[in-house]
C-alpha atoms as a PDB file:
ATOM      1  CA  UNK A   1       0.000   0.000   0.000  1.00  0.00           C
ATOM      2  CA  UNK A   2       1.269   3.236  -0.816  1.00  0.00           C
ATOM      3  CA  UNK A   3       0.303   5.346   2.171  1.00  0.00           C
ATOM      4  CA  UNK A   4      -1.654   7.874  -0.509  1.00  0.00           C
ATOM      5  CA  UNK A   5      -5.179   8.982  -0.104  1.00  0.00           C
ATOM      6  CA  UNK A   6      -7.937   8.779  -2.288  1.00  0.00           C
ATOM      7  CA  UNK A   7     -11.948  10.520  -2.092  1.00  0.00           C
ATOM      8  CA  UNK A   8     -14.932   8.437  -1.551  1.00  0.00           C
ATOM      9  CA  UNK A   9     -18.649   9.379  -2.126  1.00  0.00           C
ATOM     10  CA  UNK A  10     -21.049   7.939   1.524  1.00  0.00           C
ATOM     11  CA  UNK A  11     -24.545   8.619   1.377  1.00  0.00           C
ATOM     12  CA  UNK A  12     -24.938  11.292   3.534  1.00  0.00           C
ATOM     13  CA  UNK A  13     -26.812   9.026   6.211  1.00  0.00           C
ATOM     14  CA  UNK A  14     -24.121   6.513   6.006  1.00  0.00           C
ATOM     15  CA  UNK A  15     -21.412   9.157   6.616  1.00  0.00           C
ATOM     16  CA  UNK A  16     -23.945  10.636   9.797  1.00  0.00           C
ATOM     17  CA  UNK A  17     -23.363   6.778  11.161  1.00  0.00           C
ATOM     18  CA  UNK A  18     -20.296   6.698  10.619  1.00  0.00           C
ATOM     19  CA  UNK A  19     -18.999   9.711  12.617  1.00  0.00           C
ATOM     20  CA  UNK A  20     -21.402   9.045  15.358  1.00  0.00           C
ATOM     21  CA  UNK A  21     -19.787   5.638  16.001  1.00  0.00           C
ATOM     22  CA  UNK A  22     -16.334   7.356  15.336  1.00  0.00           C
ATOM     23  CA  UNK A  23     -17.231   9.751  17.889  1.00  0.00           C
ATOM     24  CA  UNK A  24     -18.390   7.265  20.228  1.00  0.00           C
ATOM     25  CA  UNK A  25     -15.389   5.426  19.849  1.00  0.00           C
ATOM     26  CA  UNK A  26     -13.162   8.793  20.160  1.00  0.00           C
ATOM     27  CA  UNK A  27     -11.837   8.652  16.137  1.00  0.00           C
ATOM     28  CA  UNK A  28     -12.568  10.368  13.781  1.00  0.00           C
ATOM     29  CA  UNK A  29     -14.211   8.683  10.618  1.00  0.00           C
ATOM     30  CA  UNK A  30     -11.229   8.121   8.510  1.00  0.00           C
ATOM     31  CA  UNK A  31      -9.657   6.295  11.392  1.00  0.00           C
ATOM     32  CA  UNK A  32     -12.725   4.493  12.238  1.00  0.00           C
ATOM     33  CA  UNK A  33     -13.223   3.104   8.416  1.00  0.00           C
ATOM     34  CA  UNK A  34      -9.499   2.429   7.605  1.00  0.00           C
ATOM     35  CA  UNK A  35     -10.018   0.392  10.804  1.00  0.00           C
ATOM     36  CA  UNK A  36     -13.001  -1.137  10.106  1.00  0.00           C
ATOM     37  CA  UNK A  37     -12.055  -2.009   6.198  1.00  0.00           C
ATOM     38  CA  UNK A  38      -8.531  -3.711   7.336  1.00  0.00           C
ATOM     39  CA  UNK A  39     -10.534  -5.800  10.373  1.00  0.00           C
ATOM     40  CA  UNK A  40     -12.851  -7.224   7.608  1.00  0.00           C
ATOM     41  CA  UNK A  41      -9.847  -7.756   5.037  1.00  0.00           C
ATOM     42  CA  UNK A  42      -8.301  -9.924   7.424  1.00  0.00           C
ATOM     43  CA  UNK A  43     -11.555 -11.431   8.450  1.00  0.00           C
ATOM     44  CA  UNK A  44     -12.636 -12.385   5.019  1.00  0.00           C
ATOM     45  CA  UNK A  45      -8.845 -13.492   4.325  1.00  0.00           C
ATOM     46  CA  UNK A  46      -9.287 -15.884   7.583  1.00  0.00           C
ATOM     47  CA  UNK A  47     -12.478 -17.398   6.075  1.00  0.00           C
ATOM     48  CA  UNK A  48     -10.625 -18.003   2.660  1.00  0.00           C
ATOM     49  CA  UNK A  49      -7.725 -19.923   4.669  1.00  0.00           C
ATOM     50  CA  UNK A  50     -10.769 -21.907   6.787  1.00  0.00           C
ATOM     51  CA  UNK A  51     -12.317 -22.565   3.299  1.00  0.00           C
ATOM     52  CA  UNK A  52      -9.620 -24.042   1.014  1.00  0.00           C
ATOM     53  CA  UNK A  53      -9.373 -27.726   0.840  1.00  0.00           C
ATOM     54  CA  UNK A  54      -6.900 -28.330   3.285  1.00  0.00           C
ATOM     55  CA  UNK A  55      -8.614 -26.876   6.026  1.00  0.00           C
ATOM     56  CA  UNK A  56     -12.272 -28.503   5.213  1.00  0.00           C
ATOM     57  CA  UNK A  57     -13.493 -30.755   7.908  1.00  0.00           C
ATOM     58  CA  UNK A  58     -14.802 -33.908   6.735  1.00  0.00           C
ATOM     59  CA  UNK A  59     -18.263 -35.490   8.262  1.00  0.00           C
ATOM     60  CA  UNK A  60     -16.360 -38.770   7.672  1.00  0.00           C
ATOM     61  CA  UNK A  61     -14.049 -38.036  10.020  1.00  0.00           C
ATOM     62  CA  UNK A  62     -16.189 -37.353  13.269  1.00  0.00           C
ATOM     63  CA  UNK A  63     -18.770 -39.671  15.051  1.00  0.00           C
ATOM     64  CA  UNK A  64     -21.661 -37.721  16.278  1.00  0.00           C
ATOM     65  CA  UNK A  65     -22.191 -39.131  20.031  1.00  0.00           C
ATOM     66  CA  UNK A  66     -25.910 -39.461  21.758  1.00  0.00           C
ATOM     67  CA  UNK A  67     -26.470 -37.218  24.064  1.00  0.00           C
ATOM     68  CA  UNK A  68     -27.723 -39.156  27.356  1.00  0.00           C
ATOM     69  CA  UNK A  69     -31.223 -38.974  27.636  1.00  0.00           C
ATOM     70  CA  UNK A  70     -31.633 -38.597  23.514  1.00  0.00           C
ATOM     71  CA  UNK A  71     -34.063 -41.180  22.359  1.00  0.00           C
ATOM     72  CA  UNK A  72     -33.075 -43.095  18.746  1.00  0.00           C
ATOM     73  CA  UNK A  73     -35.621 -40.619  17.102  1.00  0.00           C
ATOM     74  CA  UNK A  74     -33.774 -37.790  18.103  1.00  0.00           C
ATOM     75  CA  UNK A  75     -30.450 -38.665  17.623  1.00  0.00           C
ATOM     76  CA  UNK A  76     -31.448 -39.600  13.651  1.00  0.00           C
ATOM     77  CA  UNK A  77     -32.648 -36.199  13.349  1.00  0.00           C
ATOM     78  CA  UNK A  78     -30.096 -34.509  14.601  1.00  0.00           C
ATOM     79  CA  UNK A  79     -27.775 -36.936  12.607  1.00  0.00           C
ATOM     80  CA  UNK A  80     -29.598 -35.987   9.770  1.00  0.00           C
ATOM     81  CA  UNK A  81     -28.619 -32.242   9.757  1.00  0.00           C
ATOM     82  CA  UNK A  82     -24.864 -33.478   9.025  1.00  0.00           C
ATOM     83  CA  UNK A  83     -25.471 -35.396   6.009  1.00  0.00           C
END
């Protein structure tokens, strides 16, 4: 990133929300959407990693155990949400 600036265009009520939560959280709104855009970048980059193949948890690889009490009706249904 080169450090530069560049202009946006908010609607005017998202801009109002925005520097009442700034405020709130004593920034200003710049601060508070460079912060907020970089927390979701790395969010969304998280997810990716979770996502790719390597990381994707298999239902073949877990048993679902009865939970005591849980009748054979319930435990099928319950089963049935993993498949």
């Amino acid at each position: 990133m080169s450090g530069g600036c560049v202009a946006i265009e908010l609607p005017s009520e998202v801009f109002e929300l925005a520097r009442r939560m700034a405020a709130r959280d004593g920034l200003d709104v710049v601060a508070l959407l460079t912060e907020l855009v970089t927390r979701h970048a790395e969010y969304v980059d998280t997810l990716s990693d979770v996502e790719s193949p390597r990381w994707q948890p298999s239902p073949d690889r877990y048993e679902l155990q009865r939970d005591p009490g849980e009748g054979g009706e319930d435990f099928e249904e319950r089963l049935s949400l993993f498949r």
